[in-house]
PDB file of N, CA and C in Angstrom:
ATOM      1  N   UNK A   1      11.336  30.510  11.389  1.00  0.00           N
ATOM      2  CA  UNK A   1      10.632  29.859  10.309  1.00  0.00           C
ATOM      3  C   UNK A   1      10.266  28.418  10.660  1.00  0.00           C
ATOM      4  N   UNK A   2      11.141  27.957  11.288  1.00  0.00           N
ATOM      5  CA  UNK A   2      11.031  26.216  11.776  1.00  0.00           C
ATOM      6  C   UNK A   2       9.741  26.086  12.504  1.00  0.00           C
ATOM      7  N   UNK A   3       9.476  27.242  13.651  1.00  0.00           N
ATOM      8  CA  UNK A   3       8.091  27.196  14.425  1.00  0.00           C
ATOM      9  C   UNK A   3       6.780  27.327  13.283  1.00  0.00           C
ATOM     10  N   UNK A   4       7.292  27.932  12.276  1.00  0.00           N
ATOM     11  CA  UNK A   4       5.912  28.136  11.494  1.00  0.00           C
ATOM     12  C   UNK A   4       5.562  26.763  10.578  1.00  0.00           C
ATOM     13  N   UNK A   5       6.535  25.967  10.243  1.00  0.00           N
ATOM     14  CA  UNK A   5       6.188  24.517   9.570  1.00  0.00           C
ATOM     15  C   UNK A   5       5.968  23.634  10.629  1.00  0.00           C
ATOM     16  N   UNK A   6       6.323  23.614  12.016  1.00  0.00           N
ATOM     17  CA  UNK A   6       5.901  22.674  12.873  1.00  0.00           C
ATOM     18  C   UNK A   6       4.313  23.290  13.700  1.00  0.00           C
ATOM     19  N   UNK A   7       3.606  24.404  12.868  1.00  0.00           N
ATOM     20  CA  UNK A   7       2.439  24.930  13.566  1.00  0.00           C
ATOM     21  C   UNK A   7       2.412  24.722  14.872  1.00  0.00           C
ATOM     22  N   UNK A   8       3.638  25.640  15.274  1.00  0.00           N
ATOM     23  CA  UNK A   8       3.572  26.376  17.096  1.00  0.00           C
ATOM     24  C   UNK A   8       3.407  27.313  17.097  1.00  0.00           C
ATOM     25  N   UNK A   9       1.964  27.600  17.073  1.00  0.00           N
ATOM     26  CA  UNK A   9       1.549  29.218  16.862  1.00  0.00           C
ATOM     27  C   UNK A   9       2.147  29.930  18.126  1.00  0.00           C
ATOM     28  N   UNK A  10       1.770  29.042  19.549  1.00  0.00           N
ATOM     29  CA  UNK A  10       2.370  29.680  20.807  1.00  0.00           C
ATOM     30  C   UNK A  10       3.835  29.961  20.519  1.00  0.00           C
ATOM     31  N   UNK A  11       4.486  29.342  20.416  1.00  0.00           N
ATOM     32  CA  UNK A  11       5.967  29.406  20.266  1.00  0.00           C
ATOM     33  C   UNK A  11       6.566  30.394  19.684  1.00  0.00           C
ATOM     34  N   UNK A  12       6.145  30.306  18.501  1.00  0.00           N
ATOM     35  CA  UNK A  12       6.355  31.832  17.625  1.00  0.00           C
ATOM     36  C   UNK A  12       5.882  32.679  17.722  1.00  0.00           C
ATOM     37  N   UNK A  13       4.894  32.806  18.384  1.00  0.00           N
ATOM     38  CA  UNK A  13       4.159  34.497  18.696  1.00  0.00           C
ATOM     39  C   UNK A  13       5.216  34.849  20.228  1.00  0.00           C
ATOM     40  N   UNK A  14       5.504  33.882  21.202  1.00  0.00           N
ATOM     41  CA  UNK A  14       6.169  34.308  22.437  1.00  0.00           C
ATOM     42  C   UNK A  14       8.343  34.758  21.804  1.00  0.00           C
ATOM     43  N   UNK A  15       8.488  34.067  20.943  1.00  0.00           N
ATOM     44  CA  UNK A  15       9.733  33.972  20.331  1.00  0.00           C
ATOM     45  C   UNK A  15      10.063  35.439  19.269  1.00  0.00           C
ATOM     46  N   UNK A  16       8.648  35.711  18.538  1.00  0.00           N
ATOM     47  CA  UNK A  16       8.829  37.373  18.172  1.00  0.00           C
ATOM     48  C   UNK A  16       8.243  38.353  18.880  1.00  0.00           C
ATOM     49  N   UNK A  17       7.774  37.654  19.482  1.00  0.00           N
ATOM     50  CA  UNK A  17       7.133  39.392  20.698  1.00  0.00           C
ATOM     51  C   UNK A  17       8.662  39.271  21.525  1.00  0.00           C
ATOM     52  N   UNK A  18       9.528  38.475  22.027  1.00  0.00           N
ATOM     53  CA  UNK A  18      10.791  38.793  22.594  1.00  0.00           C
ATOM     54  C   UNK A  18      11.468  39.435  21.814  1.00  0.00           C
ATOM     55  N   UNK A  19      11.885  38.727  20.959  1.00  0.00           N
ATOM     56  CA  UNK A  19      12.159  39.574  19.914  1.00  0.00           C
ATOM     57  C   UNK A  19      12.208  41.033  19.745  1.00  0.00           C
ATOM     58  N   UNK A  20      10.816  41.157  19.093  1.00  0.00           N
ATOM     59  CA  UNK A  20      10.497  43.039  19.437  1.00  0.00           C
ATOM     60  C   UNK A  20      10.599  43.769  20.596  1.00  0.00           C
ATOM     61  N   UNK A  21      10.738  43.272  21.767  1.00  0.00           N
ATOM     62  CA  UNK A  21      10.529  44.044  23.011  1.00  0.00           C
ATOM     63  C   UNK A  21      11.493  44.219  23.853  1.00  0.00           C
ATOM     64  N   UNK A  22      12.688  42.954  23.487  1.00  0.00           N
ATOM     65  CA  UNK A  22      13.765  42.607  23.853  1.00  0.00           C
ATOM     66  C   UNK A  22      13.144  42.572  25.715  1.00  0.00           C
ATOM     67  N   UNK A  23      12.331  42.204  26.004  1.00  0.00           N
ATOM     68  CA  UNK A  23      12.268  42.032  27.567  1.00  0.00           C
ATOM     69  C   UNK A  23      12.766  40.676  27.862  1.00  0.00           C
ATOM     70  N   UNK A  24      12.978  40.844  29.248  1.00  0.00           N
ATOM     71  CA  UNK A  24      13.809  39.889  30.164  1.00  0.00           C
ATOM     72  C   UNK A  24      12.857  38.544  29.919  1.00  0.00           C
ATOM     73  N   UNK A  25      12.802  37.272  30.204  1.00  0.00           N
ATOM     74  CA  UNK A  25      11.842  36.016  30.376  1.00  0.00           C
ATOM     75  C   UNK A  25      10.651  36.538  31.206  1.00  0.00           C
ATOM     76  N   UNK A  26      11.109  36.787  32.675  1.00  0.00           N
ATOM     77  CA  UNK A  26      10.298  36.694  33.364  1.00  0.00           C
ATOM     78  C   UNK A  26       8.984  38.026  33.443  1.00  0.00           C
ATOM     79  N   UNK A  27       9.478  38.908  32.337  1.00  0.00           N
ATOM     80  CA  UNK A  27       8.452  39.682  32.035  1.00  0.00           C
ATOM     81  C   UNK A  27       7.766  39.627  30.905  1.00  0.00           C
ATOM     82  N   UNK A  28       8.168  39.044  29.877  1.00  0.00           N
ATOM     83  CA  UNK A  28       7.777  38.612  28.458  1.00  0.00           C
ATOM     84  C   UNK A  28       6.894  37.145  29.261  1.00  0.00           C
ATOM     85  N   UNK A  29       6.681  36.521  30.091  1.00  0.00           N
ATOM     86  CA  UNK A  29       5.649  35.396  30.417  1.00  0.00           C
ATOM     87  C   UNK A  29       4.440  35.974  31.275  1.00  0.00           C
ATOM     88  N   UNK A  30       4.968  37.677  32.207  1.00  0.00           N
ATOM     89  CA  UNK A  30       3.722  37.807  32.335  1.00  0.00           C
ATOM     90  C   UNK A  30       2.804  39.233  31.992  1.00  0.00           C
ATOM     91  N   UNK A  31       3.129  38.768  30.513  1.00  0.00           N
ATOM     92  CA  UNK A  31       1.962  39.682  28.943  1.00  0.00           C
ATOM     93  C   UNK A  31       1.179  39.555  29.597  1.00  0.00           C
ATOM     94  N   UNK A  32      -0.008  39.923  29.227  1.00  0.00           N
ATOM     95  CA  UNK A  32      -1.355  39.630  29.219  1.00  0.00           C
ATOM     96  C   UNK A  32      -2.199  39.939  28.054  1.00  0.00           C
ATOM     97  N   UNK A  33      -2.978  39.122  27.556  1.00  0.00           N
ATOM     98  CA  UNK A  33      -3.756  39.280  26.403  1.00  0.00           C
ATOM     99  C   UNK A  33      -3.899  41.030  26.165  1.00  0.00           C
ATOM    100  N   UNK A  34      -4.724  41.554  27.143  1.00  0.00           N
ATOM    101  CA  UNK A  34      -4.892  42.884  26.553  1.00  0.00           C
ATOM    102  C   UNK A  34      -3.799  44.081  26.463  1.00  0.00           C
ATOM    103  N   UNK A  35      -2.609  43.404  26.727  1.00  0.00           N
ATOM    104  CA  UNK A  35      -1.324  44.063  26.546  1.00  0.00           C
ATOM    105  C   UNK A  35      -1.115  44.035  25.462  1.00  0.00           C
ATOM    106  N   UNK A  36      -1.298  43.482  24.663  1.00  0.00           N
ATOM    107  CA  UNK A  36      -1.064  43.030  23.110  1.00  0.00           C
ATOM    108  C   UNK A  36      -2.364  43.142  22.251  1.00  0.00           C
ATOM    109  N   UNK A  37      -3.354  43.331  22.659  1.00  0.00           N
ATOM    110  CA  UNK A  37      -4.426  43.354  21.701  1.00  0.00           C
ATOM    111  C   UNK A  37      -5.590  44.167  22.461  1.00  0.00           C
ATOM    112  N   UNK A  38      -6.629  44.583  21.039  1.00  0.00           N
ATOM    113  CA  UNK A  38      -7.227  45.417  21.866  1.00  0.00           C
ATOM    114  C   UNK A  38      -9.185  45.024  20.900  1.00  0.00           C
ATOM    115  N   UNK A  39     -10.004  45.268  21.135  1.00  0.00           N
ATOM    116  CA  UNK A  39     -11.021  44.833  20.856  1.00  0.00           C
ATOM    117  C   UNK A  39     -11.221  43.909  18.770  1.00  0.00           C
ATOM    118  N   UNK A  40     -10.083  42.787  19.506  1.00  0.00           N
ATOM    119  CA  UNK A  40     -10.038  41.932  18.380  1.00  0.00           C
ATOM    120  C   UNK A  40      -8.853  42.062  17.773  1.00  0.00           C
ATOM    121  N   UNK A  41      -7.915  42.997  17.970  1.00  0.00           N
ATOM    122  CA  UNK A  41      -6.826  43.184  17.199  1.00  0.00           C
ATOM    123  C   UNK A  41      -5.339  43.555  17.684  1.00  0.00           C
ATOM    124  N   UNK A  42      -4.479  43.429  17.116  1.00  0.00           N
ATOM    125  CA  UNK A  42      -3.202  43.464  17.476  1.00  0.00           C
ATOM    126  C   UNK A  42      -3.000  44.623  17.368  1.00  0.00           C
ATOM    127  N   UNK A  43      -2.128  45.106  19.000  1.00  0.00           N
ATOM    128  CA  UNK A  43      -1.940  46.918  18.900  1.00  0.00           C
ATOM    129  C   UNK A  43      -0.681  46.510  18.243  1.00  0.00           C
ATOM    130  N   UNK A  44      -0.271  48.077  17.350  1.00  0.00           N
ATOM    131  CA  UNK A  44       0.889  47.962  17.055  1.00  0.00           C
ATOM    132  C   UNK A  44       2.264  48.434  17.490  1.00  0.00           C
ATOM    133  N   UNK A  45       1.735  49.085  19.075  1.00  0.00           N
ATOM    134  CA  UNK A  45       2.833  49.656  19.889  1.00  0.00           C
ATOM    135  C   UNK A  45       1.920  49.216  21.178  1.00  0.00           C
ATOM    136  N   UNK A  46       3.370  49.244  22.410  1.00  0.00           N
ATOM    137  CA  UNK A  46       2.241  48.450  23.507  1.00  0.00           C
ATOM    138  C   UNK A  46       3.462  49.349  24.691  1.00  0.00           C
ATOM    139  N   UNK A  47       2.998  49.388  25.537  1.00  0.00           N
ATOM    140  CA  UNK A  47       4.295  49.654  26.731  1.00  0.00           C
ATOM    141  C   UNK A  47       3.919  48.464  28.127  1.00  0.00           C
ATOM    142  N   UNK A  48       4.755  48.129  28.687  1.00  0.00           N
ATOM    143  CA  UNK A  48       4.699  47.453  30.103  1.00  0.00           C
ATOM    144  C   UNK A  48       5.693  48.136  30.743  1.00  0.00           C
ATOM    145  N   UNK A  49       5.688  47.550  32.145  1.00  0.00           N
ATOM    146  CA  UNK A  49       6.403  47.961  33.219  1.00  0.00           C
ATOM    147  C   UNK A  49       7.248  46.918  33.500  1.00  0.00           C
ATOM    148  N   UNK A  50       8.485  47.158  33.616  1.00  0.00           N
ATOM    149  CA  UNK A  50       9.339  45.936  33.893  1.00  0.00           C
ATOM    150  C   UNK A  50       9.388  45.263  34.978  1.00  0.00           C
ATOM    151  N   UNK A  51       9.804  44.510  35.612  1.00  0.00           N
ATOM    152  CA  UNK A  51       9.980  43.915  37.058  1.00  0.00           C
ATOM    153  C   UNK A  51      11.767  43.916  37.791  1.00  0.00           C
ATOM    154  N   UNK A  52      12.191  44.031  36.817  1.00  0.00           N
ATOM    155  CA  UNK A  52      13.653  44.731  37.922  1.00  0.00           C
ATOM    156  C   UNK A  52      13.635  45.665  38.139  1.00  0.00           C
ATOM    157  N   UNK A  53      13.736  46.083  37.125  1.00  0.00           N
ATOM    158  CA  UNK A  53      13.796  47.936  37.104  1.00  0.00           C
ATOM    159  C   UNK A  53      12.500  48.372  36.758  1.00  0.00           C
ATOM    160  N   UNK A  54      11.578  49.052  37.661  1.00  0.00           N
ATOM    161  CA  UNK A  54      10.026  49.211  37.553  1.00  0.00           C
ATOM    162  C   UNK A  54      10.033  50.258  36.734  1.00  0.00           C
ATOM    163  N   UNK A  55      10.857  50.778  34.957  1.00  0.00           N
ATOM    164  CA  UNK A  55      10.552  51.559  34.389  1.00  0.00           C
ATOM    165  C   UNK A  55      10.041  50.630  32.880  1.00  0.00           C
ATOM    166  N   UNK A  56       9.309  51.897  32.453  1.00  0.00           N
ATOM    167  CA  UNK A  56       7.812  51.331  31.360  1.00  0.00           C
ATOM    168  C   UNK A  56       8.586  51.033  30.125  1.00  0.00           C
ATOM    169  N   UNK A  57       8.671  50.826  29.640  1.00  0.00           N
ATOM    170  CA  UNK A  57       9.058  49.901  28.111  1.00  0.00           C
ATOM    171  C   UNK A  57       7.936  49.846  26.802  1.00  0.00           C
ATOM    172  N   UNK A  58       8.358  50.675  26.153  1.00  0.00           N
ATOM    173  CA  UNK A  58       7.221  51.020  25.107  1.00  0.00           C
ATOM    174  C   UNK A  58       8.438  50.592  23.835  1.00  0.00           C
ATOM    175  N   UNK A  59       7.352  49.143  22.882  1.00  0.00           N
ATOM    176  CA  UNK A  59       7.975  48.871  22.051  1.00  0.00           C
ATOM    177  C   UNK A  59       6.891  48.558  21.050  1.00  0.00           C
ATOM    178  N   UNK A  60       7.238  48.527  19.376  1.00  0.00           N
ATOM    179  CA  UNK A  60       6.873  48.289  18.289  1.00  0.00           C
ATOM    180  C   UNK A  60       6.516  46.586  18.345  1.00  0.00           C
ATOM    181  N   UNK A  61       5.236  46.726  17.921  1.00  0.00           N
ATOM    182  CA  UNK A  61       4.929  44.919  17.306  1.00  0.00           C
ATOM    183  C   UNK A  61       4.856  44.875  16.473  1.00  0.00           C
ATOM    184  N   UNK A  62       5.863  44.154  15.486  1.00  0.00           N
ATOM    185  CA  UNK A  62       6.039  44.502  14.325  1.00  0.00           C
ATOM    186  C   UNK A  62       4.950  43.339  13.221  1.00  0.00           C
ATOM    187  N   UNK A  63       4.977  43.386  11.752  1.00  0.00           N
ATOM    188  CA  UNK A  63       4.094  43.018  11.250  1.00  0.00           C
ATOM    189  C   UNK A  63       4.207  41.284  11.363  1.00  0.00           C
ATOM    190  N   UNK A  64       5.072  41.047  11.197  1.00  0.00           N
ATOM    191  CA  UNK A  64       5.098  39.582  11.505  1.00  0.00           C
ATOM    192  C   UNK A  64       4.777  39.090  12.908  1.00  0.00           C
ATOM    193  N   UNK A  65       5.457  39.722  14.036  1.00  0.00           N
ATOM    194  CA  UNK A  65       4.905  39.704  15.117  1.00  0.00           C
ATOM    195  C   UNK A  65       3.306  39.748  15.545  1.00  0.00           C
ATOM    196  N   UNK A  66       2.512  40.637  14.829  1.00  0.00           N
ATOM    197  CA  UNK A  66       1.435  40.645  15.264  1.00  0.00           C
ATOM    198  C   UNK A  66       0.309  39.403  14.154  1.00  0.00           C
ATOM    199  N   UNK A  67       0.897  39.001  13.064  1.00  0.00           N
ATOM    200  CA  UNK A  67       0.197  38.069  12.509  1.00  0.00           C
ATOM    201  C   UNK A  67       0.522  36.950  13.151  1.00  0.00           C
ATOM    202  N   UNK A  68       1.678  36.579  13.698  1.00  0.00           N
ATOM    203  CA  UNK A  68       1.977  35.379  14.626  1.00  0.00           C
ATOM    204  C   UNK A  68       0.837  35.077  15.897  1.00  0.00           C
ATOM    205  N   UNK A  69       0.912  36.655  16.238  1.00  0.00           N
ATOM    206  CA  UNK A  69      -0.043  36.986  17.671  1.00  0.00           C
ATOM    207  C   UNK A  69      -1.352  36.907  16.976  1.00  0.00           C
ATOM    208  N   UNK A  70      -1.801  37.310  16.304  1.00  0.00           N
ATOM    209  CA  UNK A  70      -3.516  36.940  15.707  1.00  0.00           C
ATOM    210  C   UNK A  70      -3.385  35.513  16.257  1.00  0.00           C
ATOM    211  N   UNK A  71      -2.840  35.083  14.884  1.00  0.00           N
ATOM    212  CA  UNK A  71      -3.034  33.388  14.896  1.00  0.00           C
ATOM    213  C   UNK A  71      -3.202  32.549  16.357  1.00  0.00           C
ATOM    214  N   UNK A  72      -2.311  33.264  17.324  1.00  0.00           N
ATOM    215  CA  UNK A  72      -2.341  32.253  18.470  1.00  0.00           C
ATOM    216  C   UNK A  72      -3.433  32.453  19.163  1.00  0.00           C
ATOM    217  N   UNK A  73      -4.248  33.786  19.288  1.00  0.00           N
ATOM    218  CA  UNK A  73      -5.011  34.603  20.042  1.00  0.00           C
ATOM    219  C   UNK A  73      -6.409  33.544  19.453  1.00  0.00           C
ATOM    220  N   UNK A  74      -6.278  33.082  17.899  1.00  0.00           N
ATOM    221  CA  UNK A  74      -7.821  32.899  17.862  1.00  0.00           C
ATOM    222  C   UNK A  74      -7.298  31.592  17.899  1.00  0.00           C
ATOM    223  N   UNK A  75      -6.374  30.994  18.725  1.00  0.00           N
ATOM    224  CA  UNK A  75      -6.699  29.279  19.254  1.00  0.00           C
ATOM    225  C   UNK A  75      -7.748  29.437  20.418  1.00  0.00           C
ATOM    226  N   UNK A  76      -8.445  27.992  20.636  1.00  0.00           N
ATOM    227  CA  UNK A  76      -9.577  27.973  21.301  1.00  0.00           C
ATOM    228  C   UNK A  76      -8.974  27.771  23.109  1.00  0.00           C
ATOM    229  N   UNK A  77      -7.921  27.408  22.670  1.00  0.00           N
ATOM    230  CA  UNK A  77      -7.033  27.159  24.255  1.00  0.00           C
ATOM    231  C   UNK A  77      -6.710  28.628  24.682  1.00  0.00           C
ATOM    232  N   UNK A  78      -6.685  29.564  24.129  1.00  0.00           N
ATOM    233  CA  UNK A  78      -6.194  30.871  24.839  1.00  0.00           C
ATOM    234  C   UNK A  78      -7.541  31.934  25.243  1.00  0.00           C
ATOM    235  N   UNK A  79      -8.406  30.975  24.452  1.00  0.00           N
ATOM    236  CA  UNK A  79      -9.955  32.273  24.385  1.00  0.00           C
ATOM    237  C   UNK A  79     -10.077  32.600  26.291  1.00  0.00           C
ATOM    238  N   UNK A  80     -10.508  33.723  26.170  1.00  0.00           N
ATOM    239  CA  UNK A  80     -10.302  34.154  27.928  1.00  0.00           C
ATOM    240  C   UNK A  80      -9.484  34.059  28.830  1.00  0.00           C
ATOM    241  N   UNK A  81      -8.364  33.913  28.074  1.00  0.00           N
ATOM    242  CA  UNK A  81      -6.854  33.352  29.313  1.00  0.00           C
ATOM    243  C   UNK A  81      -6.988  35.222  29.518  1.00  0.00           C
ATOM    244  N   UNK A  82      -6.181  35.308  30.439  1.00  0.00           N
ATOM    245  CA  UNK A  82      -5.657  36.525  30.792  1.00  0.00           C
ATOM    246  C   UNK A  82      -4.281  36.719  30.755  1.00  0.00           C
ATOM    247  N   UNK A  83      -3.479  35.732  30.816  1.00  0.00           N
ATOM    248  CA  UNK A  83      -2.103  35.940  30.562  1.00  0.00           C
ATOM    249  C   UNK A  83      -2.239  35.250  28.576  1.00  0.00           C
ATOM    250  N   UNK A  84      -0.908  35.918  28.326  1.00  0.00           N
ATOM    251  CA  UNK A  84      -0.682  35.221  27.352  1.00  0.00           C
ATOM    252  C   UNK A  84       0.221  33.759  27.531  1.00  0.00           C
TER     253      UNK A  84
END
């Protein structure tokens, strides 16, 4: 809640997508936009591949999670990033 009164949209969208996915750091940093969204919108199930253990990980984005993820997606600093 603290990230949402100090408007860190980044912060809180990376803090509940861990959250939901429970992945390690170093795979939760390399999301990528279209891992999470898909022509404008937040999927609501997503899978990746891990990096220790190269098995796939299919998890729920849940509703707060993905309104966090809107919000950050339509900052003007992320438009065309490829990572999240």
């Amino acid at each position: 809640m603290r990230l949402e009164f100090a408007d860190r949209a980044r912060d809180l969208a990376l803090f509940n997508l861990a959250i939901d996915s429970k992945l390690r750091g170093c795979d939760l940093v390399r999301l990528r936009v279209a891992d999470v969204s898909a022509a404008g919108q937040v999927k609501e199930r997503t899978s990746v591949l891990q990096s220790k253990t190269p098995q796939p990980v299919r998890f729920e984005i849940t509703d707060g999670t993905r309104k966090s993820l809107l919000a950050w997606l339509e900052d003007p600093e992320l438009v065309g990033s490829e990572f999240l």
